[in-house]
C-alpha atoms as a PDB file:
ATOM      1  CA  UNK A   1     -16.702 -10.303 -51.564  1.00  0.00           C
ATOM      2  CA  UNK A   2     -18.145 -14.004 -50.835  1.00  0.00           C
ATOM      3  CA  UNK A   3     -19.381 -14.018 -46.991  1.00  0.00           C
ATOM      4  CA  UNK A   4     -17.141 -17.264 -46.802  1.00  0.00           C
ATOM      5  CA  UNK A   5     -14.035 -15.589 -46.761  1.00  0.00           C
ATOM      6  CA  UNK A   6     -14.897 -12.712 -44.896  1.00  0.00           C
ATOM      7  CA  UNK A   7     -13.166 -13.921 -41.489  1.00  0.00           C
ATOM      8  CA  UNK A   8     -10.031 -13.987 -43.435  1.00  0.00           C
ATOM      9  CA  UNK A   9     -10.077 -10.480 -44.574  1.00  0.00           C
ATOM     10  CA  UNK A  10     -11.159  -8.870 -41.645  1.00  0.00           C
ATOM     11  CA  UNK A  11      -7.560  -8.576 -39.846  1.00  0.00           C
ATOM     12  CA  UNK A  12      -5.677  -7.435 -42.591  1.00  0.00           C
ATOM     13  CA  UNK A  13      -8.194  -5.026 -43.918  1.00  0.00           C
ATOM     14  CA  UNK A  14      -8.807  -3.303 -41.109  1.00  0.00           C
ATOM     15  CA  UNK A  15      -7.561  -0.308 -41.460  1.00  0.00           C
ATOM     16  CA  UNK A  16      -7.413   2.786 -39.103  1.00  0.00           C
ATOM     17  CA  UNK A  17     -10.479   5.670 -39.728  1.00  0.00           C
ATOM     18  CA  UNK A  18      -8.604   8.599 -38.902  1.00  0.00           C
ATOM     19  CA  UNK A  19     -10.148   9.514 -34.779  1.00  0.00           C
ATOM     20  CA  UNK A  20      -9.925   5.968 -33.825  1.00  0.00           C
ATOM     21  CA  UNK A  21     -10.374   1.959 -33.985  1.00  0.00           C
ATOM     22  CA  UNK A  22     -12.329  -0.120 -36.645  1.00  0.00           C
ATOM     23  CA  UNK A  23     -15.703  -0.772 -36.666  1.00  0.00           C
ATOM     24  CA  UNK A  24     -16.707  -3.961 -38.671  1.00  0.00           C
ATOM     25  CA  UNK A  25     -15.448  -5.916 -41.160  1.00  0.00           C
ATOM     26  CA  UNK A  26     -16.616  -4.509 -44.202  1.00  0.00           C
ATOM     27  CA  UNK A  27     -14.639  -3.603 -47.901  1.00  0.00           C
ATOM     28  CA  UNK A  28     -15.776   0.424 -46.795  1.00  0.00           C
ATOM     29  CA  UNK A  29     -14.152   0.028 -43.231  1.00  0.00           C
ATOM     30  CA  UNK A  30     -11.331  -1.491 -45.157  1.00  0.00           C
ATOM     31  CA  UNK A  31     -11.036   1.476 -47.334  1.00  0.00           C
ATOM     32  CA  UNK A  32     -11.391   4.226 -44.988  1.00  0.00           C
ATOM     33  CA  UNK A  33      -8.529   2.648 -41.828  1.00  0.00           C
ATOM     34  CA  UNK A  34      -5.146   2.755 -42.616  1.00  0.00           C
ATOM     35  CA  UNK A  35      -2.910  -0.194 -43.050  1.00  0.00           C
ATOM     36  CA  UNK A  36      -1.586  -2.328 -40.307  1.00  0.00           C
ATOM     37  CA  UNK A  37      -0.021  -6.023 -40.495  1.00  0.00           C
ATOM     38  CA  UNK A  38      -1.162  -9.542 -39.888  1.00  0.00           C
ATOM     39  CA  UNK A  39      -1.357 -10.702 -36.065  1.00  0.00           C
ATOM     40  CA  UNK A  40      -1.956 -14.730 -37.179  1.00  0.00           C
ATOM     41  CA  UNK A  41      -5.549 -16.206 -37.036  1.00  0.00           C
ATOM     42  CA  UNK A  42      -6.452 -16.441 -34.049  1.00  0.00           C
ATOM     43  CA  UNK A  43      -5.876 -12.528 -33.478  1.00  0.00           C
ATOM     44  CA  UNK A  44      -8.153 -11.745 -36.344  1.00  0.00           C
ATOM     45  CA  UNK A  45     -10.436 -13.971 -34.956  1.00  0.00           C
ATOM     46  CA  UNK A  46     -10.146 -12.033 -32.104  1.00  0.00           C
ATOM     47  CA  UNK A  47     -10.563  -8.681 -33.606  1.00  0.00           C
ATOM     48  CA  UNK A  48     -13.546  -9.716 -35.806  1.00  0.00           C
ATOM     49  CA  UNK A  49     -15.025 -10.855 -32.446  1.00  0.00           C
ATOM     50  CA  UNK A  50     -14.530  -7.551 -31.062  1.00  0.00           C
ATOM     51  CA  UNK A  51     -15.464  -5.664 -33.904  1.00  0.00           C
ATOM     52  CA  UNK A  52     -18.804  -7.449 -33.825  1.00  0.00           C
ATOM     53  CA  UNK A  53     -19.678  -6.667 -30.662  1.00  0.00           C
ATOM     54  CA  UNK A  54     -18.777  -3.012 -30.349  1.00  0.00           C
ATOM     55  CA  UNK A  55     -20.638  -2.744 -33.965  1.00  0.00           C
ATOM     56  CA  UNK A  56     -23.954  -3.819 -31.705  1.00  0.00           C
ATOM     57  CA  UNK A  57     -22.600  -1.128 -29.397  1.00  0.00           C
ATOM     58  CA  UNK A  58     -22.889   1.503 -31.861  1.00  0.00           C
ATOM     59  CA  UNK A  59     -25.346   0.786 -33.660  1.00  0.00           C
ATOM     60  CA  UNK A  60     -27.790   2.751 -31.924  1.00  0.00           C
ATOM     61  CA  UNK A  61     -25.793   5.508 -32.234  1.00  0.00           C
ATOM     62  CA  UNK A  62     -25.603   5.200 -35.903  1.00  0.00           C
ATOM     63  CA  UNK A  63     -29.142   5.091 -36.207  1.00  0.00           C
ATOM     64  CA  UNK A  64     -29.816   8.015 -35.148  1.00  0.00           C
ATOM     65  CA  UNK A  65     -31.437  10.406 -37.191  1.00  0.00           C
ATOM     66  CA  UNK A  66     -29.171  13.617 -37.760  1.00  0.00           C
ATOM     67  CA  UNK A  67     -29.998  16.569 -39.679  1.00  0.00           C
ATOM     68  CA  UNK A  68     -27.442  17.957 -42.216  1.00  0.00           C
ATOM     69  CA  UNK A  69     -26.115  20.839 -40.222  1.00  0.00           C
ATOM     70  CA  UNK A  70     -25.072  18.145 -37.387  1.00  0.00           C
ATOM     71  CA  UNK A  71     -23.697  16.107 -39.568  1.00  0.00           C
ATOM     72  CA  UNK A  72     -21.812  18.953 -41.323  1.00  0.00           C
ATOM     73  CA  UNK A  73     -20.421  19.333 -37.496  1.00  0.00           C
ATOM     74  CA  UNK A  74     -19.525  16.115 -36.967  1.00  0.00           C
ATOM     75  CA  UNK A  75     -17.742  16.132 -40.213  1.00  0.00           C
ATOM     76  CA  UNK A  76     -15.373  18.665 -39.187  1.00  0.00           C
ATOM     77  CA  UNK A  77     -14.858  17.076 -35.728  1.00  0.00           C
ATOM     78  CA  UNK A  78     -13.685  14.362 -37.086  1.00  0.00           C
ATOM     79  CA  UNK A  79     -11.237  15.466 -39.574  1.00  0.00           C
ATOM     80  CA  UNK A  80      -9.688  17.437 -37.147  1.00  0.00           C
ATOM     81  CA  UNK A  81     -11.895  20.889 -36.203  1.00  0.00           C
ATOM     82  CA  UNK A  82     -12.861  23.546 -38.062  1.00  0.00           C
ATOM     83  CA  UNK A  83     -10.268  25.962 -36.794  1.00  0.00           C
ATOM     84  CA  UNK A  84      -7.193  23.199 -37.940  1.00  0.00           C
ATOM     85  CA  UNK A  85      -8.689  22.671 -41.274  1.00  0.00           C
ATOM     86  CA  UNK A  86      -8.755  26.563 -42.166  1.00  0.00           C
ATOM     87  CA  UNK A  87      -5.160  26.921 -40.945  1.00  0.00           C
ATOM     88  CA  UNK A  88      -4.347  25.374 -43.675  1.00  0.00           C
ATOM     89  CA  UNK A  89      -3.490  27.818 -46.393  1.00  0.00           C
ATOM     90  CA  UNK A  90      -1.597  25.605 -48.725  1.00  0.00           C
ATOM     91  CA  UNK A  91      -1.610  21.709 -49.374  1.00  0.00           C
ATOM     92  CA  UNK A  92       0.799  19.765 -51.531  1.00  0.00           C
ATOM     93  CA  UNK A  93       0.133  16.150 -52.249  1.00  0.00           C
ATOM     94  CA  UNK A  94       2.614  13.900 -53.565  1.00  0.00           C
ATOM     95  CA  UNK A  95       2.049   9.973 -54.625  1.00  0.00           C
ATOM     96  CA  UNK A  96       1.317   8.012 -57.724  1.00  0.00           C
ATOM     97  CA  UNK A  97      -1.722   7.685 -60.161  1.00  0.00           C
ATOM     98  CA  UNK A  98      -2.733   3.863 -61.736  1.00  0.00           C
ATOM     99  CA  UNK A  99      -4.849   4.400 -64.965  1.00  0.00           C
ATOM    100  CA  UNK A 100      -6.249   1.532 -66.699  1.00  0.00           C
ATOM    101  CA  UNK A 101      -4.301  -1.000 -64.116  1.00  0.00           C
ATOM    102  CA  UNK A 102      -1.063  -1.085 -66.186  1.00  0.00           C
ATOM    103  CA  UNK A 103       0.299   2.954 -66.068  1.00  0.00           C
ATOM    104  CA  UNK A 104       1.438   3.946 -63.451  1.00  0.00           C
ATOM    105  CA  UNK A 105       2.499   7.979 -63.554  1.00  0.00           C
ATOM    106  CA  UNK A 106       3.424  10.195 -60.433  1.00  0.00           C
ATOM    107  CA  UNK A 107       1.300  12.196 -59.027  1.00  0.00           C
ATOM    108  CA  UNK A 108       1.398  16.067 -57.939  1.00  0.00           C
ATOM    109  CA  UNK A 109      -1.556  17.929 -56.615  1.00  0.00           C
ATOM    110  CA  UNK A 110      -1.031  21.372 -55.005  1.00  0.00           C
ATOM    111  CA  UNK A 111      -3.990  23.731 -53.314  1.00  0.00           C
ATOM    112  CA  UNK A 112      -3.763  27.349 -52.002  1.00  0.00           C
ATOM    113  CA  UNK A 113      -6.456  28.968 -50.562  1.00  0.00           C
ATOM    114  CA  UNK A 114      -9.066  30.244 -51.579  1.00  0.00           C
ATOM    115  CA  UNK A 115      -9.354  28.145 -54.387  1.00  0.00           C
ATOM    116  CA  UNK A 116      -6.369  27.725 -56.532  1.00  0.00           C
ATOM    117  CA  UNK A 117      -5.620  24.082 -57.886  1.00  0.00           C
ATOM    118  CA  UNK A 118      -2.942  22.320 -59.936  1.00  0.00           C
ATOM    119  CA  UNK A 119      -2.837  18.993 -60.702  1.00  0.00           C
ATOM    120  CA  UNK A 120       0.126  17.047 -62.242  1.00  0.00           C
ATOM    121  CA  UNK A 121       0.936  13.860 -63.627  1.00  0.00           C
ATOM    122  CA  UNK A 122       4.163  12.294 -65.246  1.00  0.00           C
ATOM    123  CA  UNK A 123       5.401   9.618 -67.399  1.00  0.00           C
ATOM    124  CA  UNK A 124       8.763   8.865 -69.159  1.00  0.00           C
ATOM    125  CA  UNK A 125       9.888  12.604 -69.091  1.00  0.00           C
ATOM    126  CA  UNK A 126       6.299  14.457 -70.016  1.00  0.00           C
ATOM    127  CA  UNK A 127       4.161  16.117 -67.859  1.00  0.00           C
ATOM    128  CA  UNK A 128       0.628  16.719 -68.086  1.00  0.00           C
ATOM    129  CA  UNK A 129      -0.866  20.063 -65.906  1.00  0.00           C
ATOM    130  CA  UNK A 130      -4.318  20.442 -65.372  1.00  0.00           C
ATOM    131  CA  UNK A 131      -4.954  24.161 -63.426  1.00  0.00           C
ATOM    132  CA  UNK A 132      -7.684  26.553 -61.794  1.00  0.00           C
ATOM    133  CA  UNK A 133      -6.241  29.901 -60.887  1.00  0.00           C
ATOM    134  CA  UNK A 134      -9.381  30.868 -59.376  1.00  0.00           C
ATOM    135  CA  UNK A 135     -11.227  32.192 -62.563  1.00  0.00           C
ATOM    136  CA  UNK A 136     -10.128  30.004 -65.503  1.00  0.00           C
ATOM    137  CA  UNK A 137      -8.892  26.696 -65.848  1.00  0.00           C
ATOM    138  CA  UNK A 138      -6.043  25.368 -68.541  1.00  0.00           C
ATOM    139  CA  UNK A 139      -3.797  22.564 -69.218  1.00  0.00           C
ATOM    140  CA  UNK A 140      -0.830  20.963 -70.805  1.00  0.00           C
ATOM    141  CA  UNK A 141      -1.710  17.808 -72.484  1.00  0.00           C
ATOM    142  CA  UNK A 142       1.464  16.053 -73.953  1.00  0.00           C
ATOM    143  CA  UNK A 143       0.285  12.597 -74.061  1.00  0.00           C
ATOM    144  CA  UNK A 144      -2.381  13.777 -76.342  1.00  0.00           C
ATOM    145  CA  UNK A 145       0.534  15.620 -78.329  1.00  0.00           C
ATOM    146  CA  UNK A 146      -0.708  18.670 -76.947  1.00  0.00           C
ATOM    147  CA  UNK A 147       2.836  20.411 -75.323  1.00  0.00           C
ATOM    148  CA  UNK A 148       1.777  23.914 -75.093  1.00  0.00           C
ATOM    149  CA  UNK A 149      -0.404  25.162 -72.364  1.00  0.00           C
ATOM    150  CA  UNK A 150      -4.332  25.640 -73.552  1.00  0.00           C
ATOM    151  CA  UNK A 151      -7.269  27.340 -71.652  1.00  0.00           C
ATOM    152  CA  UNK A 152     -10.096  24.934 -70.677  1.00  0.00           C
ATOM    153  CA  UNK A 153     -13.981  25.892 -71.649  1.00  0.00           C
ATOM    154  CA  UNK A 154     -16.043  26.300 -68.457  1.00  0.00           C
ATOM    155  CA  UNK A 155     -17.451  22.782 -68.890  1.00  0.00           C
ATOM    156  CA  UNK A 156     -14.160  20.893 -68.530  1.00  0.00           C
ATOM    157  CA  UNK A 157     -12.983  23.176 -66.176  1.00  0.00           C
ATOM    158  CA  UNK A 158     -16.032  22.697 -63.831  1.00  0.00           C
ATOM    159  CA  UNK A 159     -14.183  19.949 -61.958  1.00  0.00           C
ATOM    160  CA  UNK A 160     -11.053  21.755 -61.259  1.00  0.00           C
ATOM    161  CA  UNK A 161     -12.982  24.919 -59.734  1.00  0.00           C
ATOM    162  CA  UNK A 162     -15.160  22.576 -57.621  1.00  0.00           C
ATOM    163  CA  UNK A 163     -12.595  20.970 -56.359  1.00  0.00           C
ATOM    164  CA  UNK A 164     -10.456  23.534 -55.620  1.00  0.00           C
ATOM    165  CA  UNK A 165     -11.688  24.271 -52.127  1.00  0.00           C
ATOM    166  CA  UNK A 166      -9.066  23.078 -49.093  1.00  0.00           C
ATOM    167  CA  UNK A 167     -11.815  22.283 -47.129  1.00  0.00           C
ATOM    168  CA  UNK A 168     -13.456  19.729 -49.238  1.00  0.00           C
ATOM    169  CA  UNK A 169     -17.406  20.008 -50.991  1.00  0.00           C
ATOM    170  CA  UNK A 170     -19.059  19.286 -47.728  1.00  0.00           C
ATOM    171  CA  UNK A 171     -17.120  21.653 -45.609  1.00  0.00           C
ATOM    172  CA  UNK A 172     -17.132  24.570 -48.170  1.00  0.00           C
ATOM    173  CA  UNK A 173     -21.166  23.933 -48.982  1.00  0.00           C
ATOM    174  CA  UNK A 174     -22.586  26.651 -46.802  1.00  0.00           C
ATOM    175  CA  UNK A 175     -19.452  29.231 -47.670  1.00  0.00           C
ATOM    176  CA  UNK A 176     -20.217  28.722 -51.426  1.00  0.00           C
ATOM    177  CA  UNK A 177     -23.803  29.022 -50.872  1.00  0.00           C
ATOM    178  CA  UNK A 178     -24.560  25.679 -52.078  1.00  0.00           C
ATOM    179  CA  UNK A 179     -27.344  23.580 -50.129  1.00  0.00           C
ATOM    180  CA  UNK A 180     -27.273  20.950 -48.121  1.00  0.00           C
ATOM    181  CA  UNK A 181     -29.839  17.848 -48.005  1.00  0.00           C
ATOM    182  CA  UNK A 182     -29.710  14.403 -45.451  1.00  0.00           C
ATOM    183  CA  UNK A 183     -31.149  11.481 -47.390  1.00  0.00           C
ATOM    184  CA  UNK A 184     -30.994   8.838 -44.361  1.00  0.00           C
ATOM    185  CA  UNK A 185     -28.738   6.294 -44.707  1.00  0.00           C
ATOM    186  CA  UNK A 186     -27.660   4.042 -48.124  1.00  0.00           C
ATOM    187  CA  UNK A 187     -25.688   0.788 -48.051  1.00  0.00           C
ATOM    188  CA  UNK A 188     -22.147   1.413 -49.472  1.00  0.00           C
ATOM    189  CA  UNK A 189     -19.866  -1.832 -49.689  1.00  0.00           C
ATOM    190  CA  UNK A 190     -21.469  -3.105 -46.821  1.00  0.00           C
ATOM    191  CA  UNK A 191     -21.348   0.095 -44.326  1.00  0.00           C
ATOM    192  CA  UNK A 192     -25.231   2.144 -43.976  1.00  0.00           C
ATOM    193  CA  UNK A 193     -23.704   5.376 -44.788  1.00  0.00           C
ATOM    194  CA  UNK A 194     -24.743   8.463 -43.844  1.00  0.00           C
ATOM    195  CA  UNK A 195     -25.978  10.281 -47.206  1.00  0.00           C
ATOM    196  CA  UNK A 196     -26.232  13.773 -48.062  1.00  0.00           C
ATOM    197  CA  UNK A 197     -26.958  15.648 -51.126  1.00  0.00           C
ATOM    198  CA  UNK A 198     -25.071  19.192 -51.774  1.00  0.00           C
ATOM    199  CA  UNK A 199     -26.718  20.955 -54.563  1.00  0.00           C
ATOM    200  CA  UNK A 200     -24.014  23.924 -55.949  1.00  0.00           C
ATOM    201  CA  UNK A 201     -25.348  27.063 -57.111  1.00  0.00           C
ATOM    202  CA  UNK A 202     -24.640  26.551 -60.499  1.00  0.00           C
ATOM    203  CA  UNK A 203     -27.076  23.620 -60.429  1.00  0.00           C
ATOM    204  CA  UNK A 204     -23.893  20.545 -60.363  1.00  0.00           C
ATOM    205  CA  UNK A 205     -24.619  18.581 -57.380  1.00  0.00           C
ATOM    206  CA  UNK A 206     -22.865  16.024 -55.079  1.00  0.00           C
ATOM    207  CA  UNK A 207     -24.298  13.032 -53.144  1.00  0.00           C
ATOM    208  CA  UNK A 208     -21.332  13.049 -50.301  1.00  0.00           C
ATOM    209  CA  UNK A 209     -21.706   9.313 -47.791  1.00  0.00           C
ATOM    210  CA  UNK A 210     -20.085   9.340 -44.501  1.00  0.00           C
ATOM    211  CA  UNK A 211     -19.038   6.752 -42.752  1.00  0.00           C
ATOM    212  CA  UNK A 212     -21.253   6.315 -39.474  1.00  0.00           C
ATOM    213  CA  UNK A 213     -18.881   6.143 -36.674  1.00  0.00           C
ATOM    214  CA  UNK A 214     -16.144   8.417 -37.992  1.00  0.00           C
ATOM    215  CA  UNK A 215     -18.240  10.801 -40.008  1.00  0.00           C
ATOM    216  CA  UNK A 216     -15.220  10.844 -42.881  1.00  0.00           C
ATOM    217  CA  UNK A 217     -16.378  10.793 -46.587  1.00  0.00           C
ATOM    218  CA  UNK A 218     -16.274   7.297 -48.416  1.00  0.00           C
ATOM    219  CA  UNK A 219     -17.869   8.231 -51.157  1.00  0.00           C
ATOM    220  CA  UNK A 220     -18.896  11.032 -53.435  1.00  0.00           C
ATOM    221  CA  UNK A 221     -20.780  10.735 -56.366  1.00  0.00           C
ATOM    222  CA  UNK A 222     -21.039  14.214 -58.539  1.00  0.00           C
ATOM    223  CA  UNK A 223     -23.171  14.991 -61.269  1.00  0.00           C
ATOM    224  CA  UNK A 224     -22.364  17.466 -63.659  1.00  0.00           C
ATOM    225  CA  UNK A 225     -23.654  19.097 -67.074  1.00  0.00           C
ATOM    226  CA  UNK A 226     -20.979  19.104 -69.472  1.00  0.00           C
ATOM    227  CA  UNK A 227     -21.691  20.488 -72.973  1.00  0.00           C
ATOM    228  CA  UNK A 228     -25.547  20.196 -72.383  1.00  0.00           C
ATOM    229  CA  UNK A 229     -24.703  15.830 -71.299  1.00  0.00           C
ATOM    230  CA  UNK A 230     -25.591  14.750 -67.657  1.00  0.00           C
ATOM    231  CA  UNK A 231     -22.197  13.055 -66.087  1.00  0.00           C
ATOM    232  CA  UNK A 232     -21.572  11.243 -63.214  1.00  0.00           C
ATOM    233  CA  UNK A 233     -18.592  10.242 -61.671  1.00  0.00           C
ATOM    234  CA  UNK A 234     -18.066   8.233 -58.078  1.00  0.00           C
ATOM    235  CA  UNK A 235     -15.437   8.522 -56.111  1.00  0.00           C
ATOM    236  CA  UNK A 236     -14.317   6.320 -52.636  1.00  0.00           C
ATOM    237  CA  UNK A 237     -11.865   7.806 -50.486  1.00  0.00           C
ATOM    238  CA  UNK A 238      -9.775   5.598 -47.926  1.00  0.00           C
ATOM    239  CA  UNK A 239      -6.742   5.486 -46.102  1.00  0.00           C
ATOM    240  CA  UNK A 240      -7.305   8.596 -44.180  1.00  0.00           C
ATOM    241  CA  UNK A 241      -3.752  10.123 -42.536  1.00  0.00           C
ATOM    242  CA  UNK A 242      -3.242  13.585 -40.616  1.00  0.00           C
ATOM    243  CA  UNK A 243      -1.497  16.237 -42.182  1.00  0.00           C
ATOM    244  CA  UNK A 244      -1.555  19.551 -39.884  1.00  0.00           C
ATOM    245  CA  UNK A 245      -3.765  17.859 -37.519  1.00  0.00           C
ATOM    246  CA  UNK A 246      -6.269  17.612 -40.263  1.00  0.00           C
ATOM    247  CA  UNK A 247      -7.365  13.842 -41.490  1.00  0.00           C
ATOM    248  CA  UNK A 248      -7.194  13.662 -45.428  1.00  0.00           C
ATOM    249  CA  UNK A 249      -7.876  10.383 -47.809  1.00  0.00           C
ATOM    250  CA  UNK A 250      -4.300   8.907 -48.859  1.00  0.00           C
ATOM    251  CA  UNK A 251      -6.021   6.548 -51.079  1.00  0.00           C
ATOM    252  CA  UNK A 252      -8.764   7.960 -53.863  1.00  0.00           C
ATOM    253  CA  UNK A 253     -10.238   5.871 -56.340  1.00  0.00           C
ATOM    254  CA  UNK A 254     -12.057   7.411 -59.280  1.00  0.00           C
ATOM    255  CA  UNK A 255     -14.440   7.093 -62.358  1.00  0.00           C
ATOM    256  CA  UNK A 256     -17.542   7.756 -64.533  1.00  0.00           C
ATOM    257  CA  UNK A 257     -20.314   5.495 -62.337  1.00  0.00           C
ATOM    258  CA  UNK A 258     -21.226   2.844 -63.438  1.00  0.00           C
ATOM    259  CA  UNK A 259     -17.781   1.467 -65.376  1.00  0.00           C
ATOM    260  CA  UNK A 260     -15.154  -0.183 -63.911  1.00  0.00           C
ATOM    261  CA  UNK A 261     -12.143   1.940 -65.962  1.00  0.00           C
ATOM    262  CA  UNK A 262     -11.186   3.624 -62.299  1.00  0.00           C
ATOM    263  CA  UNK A 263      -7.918   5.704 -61.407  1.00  0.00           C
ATOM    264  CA  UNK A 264      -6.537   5.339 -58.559  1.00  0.00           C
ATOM    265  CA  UNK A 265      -4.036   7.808 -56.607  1.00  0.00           C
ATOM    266  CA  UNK A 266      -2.225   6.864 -53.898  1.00  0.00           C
ATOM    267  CA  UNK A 267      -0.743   9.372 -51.582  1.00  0.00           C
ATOM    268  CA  UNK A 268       2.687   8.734 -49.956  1.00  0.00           C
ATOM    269  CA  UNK A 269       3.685  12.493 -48.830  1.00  0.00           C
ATOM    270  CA  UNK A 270       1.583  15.592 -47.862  1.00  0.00           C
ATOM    271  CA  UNK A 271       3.127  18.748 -46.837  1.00  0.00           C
ATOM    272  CA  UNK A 272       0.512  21.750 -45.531  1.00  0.00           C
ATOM    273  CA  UNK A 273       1.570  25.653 -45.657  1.00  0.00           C
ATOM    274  CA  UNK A 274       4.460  24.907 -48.196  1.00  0.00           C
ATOM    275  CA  UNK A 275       4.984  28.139 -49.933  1.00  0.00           C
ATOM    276  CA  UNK A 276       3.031  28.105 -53.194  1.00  0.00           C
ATOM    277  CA  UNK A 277       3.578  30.751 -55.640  1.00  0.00           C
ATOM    278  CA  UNK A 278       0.618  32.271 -57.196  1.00  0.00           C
ATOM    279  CA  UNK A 279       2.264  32.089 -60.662  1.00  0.00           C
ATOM    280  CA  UNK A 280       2.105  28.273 -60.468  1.00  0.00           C
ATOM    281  CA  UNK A 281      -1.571  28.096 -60.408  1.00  0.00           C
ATOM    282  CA  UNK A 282      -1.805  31.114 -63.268  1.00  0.00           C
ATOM    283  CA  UNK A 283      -1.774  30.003 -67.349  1.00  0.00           C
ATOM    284  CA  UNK A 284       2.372  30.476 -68.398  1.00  0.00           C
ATOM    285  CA  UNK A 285       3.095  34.225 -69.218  1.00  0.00           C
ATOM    286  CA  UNK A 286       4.478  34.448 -72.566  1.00  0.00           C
ATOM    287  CA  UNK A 287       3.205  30.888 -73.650  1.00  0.00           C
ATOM    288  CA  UNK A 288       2.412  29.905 -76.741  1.00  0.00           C
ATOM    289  CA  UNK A 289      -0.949  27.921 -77.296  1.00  0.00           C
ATOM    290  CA  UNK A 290      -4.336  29.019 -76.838  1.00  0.00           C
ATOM    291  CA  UNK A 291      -5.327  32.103 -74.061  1.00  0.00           C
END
């Protein structure tokens, strides 16, 4: 955004990181606080003042050169510790989905451990289901005219099963013996993230930025082979809330990098340790379609 108006964003956009206060008034600090409401000018003069200065505070700090293993740590500090996080056996997600700017559908995304994922999305009575029961993926795709439940090759499933993971791509690098890279720092909407590059087995790999006060995710951009075609797609987390202790993004933005056709999800309930039947998560006995 033009520098000119940046005084006059700075109160309402900053938004609260998850562990604590705002850091500077940036669109990535924006995205990663949680809302709060207009004070009048001269108390977001105030707090741009005071976000300055404690920026020059911490700036040392977030300088400093970390190696991926620490930063790893200080990931799962800050979302809430590594024993909260993997109390969590079960996660549903609840909210809306924008695509294209003018649809907007609801939004249903349910986890269990240790890597079960279905994702659902509605609109004027249909329902489309993308699933990973932990070995295949498959999906219901009625806006395509597609009502009957389909298996998905292991290219278009690859983003289901990577995502699948509870604790995130970061936090489940080492236990899916993926490796783990710090690049320094990279300039993301005005923030010098912390960058690090997770390289899966299967040879997909994710460049994951963290913020550098709060250590939460901003950004992730993944890169995958699908039917032999090198794809990328960015996403920028934000709004970060606690659910069972355990800070996750309320607000996730999404697209192939380098267009500006994004979707956007908003969160507006989480529930953790719901009970989540297996059979959910499992293509429909009995259905028709292709198995």
């Amino acid at each position: 955004m033009p520098g000119i108006v940046a005084a006059a964003l700075c109160w309402p956009d900053i938004r609260r990181r998850g562990p604590g206060a705002g850091r500077r008034c940036s669109r990535a600090a924006g995205r990663v606080m949680g809302r709060t409401a207009r004070h009048g000018e001269d108390a977001s003069m105030r707090s741009c003042m005071w976000l300055a200065a404690l920026a020059l505070l911490l700036g040392s700090a977030s300088a400093h050169a970390f190696s991926a293993d620490e930063l790893i740590a200080k990931n799962a500090e800050a979302r809430g510790g590594l024993d909260k996080l993997q109390a969590i056996k079960t996660l549903r997600l609840q909210g809306t989905l924008m695509v294209g700017g003018d649809y907007q559908l609801g939004y249903a995304q349910m986890q269990k451990r240790p890597d079960r994922l279905r994702i659902e999305a509605s609109l004027q009575g249909l329902t489309m289901v993308q699933a990973w029961d932990g070995a295949q993926g498959w999906q219901i795709q009625p806006f395509e005219g597609r009502k009957d439940p389909a298996t998905m090759s292991a290219d278009d499933a690859k983003e289901l099963s990577e995502q699948a993971d509870i604790d995130g791509v970061l936090q489940g690098a080492r236990a899916a013996g993926a490796s783990v890279r710090y690049l320094g720092t990279e300039d993301v909407d005005g923030t010098e993230a912390h960058k690090l590059e997770v390289t899966l087995k299967n040879g997909d790999s994710y460049t994951v930025y963290l913020d550098p006060d709060y250590f939460l995710e901003i950004r992730e951009v993944a890169r995958r082979i699908v039917r032999g075609v090198p794809v990328e797609t960015e996403t920028d987390y934000g709004d970060y809330e606690k659910v069972a202790g355990v800070y996750f993004p309320f607000s996730i933005e999404t697209g192939t990098k380098g267009t500006t056709q994004k979707q956007k999800i908003s969160i507006d309930k989480a529930e953790a340790n719901v009970p989540l039947d297996d059979a959910m998560f499992a293509f429909p006995a009995g259905a028709g379609g292709k198995h």
